[in-house]
N, C-alpha and C. Protein backbone atom coordinates (compact mmCIF):
# COMPACT_ATOMS: atom_id res chain seq x y z
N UNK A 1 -3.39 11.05 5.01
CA UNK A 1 -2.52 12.20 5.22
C UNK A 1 -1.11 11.81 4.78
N UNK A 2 -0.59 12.86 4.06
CA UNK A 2 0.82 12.71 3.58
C UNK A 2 1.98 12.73 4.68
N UNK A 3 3.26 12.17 3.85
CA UNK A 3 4.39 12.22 5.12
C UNK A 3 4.85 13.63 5.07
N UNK A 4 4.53 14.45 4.35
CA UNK A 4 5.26 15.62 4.65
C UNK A 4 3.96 16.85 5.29
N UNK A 5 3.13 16.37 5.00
CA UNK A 5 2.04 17.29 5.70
C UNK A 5 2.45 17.18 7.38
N UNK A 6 2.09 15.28 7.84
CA UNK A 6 1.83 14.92 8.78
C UNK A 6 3.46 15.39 9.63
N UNK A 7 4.44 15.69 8.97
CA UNK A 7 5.84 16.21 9.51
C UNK A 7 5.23 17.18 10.06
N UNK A 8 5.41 18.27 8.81
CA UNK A 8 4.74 20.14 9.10
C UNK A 8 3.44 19.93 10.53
N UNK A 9 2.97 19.03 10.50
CA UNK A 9 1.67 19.36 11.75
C UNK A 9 2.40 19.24 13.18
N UNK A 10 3.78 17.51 12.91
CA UNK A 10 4.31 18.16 14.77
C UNK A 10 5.24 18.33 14.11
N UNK A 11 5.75 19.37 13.20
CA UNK A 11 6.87 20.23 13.68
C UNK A 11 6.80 21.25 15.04
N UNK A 12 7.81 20.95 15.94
CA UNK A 12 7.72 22.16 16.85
C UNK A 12 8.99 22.08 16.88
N UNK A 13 9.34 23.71 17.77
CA UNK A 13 10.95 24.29 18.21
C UNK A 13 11.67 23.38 18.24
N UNK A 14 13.39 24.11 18.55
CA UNK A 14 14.03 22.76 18.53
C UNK A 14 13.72 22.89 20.28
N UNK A 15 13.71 23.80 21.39
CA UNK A 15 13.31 23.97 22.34
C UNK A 15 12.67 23.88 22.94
N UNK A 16 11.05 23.38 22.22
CA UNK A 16 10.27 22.82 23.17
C UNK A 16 10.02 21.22 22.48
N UNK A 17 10.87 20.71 21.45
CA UNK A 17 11.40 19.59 21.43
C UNK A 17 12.68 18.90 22.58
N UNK A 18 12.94 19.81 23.04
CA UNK A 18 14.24 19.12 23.77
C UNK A 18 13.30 19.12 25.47
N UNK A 19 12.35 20.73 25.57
CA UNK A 19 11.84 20.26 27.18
C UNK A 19 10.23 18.97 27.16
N UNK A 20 10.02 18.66 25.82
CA UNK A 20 9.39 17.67 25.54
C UNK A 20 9.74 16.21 25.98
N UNK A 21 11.50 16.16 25.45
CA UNK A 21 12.20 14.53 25.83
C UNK A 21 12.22 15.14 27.08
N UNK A 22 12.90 16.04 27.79
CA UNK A 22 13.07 16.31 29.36
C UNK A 22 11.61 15.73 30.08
N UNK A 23 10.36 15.93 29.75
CA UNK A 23 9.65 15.35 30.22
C UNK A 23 9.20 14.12 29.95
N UNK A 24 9.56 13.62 28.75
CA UNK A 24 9.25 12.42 28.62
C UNK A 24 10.41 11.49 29.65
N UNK A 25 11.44 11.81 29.70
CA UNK A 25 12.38 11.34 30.39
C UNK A 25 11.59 11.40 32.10
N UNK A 26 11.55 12.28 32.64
CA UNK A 26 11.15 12.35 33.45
C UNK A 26 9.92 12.10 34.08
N UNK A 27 8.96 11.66 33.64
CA UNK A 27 7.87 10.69 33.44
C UNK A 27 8.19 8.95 33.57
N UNK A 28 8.96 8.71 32.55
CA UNK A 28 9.75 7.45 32.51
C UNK A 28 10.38 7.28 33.83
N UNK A 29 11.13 7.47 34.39
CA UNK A 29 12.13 7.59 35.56
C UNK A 29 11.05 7.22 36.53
N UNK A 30 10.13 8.23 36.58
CA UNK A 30 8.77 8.21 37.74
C UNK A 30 8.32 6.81 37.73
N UNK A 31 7.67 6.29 36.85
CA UNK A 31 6.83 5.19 36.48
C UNK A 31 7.31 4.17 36.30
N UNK A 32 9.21 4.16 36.29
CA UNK A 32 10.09 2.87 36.36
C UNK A 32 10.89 2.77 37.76
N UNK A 33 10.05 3.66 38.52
CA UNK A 33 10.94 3.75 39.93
C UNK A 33 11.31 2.40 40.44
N UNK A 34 10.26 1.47 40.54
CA UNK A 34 10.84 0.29 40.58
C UNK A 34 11.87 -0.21 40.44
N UNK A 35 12.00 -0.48 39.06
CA UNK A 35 12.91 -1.24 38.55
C UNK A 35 14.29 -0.39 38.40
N UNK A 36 14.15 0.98 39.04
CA UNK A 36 15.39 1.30 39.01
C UNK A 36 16.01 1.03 40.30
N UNK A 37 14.97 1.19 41.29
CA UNK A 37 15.33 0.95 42.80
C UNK A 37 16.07 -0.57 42.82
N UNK A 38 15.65 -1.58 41.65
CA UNK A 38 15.71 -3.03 41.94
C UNK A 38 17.67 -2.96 41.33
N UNK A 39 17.33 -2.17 40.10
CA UNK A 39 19.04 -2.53 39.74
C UNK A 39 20.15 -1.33 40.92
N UNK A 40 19.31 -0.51 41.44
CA UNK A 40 20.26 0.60 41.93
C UNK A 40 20.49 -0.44 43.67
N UNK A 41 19.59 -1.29 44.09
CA UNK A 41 20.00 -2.24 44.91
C UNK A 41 21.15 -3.64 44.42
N UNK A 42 21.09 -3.70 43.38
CA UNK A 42 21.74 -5.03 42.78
C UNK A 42 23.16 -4.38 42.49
N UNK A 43 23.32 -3.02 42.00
CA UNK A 43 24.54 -2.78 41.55
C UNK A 43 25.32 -2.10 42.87
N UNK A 44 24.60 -2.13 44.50
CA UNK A 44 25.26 -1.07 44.93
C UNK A 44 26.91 -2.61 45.38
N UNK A 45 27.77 -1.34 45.75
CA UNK A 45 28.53 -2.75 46.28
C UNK A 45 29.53 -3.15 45.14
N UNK A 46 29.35 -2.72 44.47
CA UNK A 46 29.72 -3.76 42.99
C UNK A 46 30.38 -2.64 41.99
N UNK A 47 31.25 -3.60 41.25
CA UNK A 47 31.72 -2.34 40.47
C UNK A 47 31.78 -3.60 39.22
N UNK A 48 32.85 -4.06 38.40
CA UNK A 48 33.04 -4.44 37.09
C UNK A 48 31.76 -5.68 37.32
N UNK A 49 31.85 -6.33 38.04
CA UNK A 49 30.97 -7.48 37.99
C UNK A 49 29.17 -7.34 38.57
N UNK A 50 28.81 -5.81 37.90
CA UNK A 50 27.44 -4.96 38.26
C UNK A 50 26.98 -5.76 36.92
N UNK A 51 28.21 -6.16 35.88
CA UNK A 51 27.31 -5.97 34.05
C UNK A 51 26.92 -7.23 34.02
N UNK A 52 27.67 -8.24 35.03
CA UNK A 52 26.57 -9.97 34.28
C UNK A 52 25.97 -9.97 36.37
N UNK A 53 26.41 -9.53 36.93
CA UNK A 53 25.67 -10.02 38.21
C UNK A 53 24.06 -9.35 38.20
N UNK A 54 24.16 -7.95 37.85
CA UNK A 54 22.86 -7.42 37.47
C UNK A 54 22.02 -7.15 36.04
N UNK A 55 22.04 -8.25 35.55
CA UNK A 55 21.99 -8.41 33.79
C UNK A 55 20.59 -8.09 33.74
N UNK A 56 19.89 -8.76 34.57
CA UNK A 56 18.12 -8.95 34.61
C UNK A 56 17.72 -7.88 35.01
N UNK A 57 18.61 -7.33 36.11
CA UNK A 57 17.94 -5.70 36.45
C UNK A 57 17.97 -4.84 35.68
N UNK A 58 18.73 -4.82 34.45
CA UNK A 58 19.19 -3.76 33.61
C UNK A 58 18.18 -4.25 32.58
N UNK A 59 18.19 -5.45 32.01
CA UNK A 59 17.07 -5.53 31.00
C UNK A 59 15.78 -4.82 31.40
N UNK A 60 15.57 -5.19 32.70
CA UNK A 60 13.98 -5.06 33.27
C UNK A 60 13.90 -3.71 33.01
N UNK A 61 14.92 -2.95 33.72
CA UNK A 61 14.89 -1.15 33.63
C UNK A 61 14.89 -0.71 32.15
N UNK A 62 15.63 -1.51 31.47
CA UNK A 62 15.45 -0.66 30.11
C UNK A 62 14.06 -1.00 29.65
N UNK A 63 13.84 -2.00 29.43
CA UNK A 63 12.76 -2.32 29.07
C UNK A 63 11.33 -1.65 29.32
N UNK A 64 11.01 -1.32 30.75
CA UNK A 64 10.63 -0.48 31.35
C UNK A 64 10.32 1.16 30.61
N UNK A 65 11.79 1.58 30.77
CA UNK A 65 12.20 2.70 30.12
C UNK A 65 11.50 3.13 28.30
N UNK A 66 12.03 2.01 28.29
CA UNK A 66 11.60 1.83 26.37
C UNK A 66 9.89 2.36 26.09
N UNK A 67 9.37 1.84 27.24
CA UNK A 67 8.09 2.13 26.80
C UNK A 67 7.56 3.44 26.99
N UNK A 68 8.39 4.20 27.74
CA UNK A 68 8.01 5.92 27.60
C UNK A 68 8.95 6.56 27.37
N UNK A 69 9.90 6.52 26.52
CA UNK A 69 10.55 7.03 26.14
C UNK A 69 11.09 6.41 24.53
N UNK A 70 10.17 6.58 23.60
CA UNK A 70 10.65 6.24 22.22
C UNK A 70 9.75 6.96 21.54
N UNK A 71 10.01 7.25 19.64
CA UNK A 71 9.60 8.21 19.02
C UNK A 71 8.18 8.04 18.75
N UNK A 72 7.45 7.20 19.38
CA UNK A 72 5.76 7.50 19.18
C UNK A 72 5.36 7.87 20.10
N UNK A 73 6.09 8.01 21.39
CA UNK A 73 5.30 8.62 22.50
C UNK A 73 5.77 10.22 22.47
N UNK A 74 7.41 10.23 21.61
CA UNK A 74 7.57 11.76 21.67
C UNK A 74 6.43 12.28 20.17
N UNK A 75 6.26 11.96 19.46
CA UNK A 75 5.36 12.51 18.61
C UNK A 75 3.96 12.42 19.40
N UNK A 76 3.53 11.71 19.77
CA UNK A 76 2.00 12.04 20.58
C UNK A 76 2.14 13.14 21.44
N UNK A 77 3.49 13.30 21.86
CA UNK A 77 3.36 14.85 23.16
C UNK A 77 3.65 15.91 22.32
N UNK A 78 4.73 15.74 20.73
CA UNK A 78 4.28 16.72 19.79
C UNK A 78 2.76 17.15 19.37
N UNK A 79 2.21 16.04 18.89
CA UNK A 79 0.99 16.38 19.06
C UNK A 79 0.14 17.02 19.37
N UNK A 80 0.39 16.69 21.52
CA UNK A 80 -0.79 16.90 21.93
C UNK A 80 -0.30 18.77 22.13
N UNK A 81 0.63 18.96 22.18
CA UNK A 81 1.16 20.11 22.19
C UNK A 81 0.94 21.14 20.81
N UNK A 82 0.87 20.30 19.96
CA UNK A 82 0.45 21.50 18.81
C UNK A 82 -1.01 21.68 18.89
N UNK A 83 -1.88 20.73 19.60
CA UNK A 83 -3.66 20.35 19.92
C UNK A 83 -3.55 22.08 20.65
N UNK A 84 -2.78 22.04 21.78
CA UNK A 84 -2.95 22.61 22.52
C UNK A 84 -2.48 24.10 22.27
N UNK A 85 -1.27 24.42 22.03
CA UNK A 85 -1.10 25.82 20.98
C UNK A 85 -2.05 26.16 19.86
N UNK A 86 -2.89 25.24 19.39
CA UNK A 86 -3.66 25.98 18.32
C UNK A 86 -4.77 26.33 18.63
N UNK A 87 -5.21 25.46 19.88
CA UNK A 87 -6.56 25.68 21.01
C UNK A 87 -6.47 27.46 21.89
N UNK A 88 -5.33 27.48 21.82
CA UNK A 88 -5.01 28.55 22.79
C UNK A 88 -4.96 29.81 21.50
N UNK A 89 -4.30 29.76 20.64
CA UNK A 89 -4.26 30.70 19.37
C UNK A 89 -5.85 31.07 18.90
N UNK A 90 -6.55 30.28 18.74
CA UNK A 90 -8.17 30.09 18.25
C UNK A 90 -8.62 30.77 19.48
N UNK A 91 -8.36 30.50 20.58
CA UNK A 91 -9.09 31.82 21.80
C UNK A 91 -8.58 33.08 22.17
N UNK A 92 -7.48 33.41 21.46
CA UNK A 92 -7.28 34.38 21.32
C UNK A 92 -8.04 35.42 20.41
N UNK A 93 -8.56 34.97 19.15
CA UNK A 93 -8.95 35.68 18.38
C UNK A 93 -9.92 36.60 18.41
């Protein structure tokens, strides 16, 4: 499959591109509760010296983060979302 076909297939809105990251974001957040709880304990208290006293908590959280929230997981929910609009279009007919 070509790069411009495989574009045109997840092209979607710019609007249900943006409540797409909203959920990908919000998925992420869920599933890194941890490690946010770990830096949101390390930084409370603290103000300039949060950036090298909680260095490890912030890697951990991003890191965390990174893995549901980057452009192959937002193209798979493009995806599964065009799977699913064309499933629903085809039963209409």
């Amino acid at each position: 499959m070509g790069y411009v076909q495989e574009a045109r297939e997840n092209h979607v809105k710019k609007k249900v591109e943006e409540a797409l990251r909203s959920k990908m974001k919000q998925k992420a957040l869920k599933e890194c509760d941890r490690y946010t709880t770990k830096y949101a304990e390390c930084a409370s208290g603290r103000t300039i010296s949060v950036v090298w006293q909680c260095r490890k908590q912030a890697k951990e959280l991003n890191e965390c983060l990174h893995q549901y929230t980057n452009d192959s997981v937002l193209e798979e929910m493009k995806k599964a979302y065009m799977l699913q609009q064309n499933e629903q279009g085809s039963l209409r007919v």
